[in-house]
N, C-alpha and C. Protein backbone atom coordinates (compact mmCIF):
# COMPACT_ATOMS: atom_id res chain seq x y z
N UNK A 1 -56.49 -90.76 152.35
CA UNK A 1 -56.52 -89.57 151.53
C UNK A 1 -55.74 -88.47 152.24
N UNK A 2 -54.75 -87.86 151.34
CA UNK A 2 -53.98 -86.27 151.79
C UNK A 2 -54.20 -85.53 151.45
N UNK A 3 -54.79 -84.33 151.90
CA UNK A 3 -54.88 -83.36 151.51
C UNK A 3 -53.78 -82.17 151.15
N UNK A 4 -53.76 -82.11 149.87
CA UNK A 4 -52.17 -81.05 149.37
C UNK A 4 -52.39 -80.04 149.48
N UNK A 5 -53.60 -79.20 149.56
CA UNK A 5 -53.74 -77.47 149.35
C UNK A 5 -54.63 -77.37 148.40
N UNK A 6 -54.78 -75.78 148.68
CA UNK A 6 -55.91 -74.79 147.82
C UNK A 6 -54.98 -73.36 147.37
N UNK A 7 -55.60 -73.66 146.48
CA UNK A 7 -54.83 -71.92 146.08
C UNK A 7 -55.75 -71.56 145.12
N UNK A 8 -55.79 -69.96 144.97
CA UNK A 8 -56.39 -69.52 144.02
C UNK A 8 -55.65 -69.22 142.48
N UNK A 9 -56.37 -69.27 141.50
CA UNK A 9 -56.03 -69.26 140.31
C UNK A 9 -56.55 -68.27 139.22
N UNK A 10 -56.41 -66.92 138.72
CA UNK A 10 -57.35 -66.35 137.72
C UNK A 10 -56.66 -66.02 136.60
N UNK A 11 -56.18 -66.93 136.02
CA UNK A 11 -55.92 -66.97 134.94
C UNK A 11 -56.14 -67.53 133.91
N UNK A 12 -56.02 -67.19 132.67
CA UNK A 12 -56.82 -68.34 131.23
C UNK A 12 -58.32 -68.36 131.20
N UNK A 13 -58.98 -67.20 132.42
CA UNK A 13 -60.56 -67.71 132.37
C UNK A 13 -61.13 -66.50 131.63
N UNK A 14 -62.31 -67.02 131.15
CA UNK A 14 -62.49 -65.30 130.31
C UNK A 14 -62.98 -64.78 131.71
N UNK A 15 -62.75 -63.31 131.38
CA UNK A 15 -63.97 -61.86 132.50
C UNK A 15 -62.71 -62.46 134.00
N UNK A 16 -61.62 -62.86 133.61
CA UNK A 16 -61.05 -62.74 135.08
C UNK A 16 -61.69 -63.53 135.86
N UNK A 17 -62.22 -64.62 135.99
CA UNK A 17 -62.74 -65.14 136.91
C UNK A 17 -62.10 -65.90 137.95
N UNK A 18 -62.00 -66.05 139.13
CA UNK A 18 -61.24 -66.63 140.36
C UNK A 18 -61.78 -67.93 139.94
N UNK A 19 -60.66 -68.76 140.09
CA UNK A 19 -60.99 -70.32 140.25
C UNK A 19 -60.23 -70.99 141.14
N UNK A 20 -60.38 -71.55 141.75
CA UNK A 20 -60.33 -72.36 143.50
C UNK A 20 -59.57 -73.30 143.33
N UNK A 21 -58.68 -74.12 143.16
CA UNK A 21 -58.12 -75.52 142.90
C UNK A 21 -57.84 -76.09 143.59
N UNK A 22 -58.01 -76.95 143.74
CA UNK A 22 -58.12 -78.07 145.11
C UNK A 22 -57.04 -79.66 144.77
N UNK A 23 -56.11 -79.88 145.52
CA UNK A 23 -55.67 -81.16 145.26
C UNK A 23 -55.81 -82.04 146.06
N UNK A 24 -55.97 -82.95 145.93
CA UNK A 24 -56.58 -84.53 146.67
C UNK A 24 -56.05 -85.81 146.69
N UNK A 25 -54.69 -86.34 147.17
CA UNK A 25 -53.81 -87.34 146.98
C UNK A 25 -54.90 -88.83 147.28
N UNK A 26 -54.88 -89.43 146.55
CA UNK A 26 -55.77 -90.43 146.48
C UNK A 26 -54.83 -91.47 145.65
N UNK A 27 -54.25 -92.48 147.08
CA UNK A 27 -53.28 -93.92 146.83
C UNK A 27 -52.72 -93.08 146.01
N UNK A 28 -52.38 -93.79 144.90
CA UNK A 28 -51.08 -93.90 143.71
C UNK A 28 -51.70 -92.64 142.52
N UNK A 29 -52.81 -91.47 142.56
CA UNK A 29 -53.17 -91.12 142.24
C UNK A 29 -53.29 -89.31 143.08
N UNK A 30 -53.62 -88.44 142.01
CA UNK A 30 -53.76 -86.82 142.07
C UNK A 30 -55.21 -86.24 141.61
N UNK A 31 -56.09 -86.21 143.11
CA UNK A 31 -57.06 -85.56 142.02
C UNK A 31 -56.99 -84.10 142.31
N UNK A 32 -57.71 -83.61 141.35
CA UNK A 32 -57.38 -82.02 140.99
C UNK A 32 -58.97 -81.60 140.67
N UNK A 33 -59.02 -80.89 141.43
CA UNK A 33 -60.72 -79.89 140.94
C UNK A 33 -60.17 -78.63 140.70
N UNK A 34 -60.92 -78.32 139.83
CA UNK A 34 -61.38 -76.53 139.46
C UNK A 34 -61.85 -76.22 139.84
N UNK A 35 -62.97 -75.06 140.48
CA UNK A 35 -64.07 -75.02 140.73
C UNK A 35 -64.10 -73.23 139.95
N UNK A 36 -65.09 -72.77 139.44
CA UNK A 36 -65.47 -71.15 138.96
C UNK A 36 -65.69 -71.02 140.21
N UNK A 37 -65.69 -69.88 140.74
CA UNK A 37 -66.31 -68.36 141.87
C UNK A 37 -67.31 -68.10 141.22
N UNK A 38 -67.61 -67.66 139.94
CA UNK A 38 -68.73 -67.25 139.87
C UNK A 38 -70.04 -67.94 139.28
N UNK A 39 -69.67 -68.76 139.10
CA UNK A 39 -70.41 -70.02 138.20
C UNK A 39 -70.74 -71.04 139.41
N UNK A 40 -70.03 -71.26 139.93
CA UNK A 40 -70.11 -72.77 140.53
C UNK A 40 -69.30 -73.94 139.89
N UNK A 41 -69.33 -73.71 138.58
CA UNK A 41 -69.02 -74.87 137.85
C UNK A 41 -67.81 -75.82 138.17
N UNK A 42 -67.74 -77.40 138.34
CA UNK A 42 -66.41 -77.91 138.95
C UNK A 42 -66.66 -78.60 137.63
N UNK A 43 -64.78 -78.93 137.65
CA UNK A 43 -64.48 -79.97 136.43
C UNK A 43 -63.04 -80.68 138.05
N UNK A 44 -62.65 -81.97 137.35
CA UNK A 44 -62.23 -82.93 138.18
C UNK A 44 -61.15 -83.60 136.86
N UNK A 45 -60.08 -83.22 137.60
CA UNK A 45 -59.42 -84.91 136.53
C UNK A 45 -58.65 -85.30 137.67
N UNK A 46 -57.62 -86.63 137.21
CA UNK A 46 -57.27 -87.65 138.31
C UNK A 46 -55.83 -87.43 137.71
N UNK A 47 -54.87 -87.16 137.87
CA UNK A 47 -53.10 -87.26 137.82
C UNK A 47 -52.52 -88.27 138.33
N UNK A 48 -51.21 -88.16 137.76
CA UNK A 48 -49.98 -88.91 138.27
C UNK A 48 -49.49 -87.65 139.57
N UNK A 49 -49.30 -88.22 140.37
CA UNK A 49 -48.81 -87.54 141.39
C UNK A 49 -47.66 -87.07 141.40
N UNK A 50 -46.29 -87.88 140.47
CA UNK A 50 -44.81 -87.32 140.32
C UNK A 50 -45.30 -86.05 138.96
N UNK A 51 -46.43 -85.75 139.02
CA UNK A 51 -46.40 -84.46 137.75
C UNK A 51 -46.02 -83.00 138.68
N UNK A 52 -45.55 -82.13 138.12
CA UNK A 52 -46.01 -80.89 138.61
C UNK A 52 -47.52 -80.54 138.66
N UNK A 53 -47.52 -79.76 140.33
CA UNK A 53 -48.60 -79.18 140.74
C UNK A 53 -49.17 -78.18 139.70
N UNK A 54 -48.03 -77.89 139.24
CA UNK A 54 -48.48 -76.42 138.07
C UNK A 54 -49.26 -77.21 136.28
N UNK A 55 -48.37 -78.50 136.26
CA UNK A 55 -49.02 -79.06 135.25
C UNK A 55 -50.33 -79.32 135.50
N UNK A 56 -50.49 -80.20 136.77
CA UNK A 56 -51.63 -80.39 137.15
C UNK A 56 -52.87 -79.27 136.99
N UNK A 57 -52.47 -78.43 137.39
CA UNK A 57 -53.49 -77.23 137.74
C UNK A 57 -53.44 -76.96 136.33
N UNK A 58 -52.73 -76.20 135.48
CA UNK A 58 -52.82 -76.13 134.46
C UNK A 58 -54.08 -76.74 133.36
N UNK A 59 -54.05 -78.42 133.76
CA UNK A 59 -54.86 -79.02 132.59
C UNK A 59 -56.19 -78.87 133.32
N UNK A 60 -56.68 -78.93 135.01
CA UNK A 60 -57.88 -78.87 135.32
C UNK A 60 -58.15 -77.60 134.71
N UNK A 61 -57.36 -76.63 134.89
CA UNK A 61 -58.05 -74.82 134.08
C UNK A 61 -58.44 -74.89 133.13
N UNK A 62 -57.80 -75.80 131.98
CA UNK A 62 -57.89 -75.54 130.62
C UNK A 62 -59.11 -76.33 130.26
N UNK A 63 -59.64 -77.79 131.10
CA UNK A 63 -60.35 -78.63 131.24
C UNK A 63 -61.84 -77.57 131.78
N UNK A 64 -61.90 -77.00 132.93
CA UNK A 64 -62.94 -76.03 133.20
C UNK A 64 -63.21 -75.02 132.35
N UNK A 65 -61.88 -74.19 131.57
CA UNK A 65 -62.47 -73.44 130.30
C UNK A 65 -63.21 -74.04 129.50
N UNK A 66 -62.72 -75.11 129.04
CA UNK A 66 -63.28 -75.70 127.75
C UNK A 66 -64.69 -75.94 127.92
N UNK A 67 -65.10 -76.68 129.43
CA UNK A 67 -66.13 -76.76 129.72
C UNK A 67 -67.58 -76.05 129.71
N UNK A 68 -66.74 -74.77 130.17
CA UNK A 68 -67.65 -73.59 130.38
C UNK A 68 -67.52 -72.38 128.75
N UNK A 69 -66.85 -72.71 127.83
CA UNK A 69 -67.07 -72.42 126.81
C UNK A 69 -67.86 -73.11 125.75
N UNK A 70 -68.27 -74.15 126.08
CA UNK A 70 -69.21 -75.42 125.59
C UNK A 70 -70.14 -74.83 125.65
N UNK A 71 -70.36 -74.71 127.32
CA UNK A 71 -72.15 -74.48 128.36
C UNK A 71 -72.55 -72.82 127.37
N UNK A 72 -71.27 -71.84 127.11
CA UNK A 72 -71.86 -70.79 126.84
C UNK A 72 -72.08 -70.71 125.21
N UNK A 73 -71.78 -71.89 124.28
CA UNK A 73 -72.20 -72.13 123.12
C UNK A 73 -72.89 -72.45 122.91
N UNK A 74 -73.79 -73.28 123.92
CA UNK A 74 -75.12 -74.21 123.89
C UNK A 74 -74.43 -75.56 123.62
N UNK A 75 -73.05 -76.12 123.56
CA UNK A 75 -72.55 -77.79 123.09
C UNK A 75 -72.87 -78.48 124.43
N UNK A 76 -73.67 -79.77 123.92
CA UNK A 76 -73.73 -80.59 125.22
C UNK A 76 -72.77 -81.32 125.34
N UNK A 77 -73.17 -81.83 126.25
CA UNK A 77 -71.57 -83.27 127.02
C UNK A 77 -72.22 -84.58 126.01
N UNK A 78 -71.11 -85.22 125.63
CA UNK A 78 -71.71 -86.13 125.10
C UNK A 78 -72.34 -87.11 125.99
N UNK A 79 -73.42 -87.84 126.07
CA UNK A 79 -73.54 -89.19 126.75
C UNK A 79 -72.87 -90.28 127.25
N UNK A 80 -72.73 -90.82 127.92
CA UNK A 80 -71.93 -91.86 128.24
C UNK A 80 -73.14 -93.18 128.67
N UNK A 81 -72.41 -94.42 128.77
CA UNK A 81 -73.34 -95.10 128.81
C UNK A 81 -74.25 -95.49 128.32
N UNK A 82 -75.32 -96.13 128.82
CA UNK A 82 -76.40 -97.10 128.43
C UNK A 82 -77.89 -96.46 128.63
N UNK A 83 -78.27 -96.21 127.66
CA UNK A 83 -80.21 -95.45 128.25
C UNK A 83 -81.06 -96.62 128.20
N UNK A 84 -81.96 -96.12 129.33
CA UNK A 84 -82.80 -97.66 129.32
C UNK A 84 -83.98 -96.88 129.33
C-alpha cells in the first residue's frame, strides 16, 4: 500500500464544511475517502488509478454529499445482503 496524500477540500458541501480526502494506492486500484470535519461522516470508493486525482476526489465529494443529504432527509441505505 502507497500512500498519495491528504488535502483539504470545502467545496460542494452545504454550510462550507471542510472535508479531508485521503488517497490510498491499493495494487491495481485508488482508494479515496471523504471524511466531514464536522460530522465525522466517511464515504470510500475504490478508482482506477490512471484517473485524475481531481476526478477522483470529485466523485468521493459528491458521493459524501449525497450521503449526508439522505441522513438529513431521514432516507436510509438500502440493505445489502442476507438477514437471518
Amino acid at each position: 500500500m502507497e500512500y498519495l496524500g491528504q488535502l483539504l477540500y470545502n467545496r460542494l458541501m452545504p454550510q462550507q464544511d471542510r472535508i479531508y480526502i485521503e488517497f490510498l494506492k491499493i495494487g491495481n486500484s485508488v482508494k479515496v475517502s471523504a471524511i466531514c470535519e464536522r460530522t465525522g461522516r466517511e464515504v470510500c470508493i475504490v478508482g482506477d488509478p490512471k484517473a485524475s486525482k481531481a476526478t477522483l476526489e470529485r466523485i468521493a465529494v459528491n458521493k459524501l454529499r449525497r450521503v449526508m443529504e439522505n441522513e438529513a432527509a431521514g432516507v436510509q441505505a438500502r440493505k445489502r445482503g442476507i438477514t437471518i
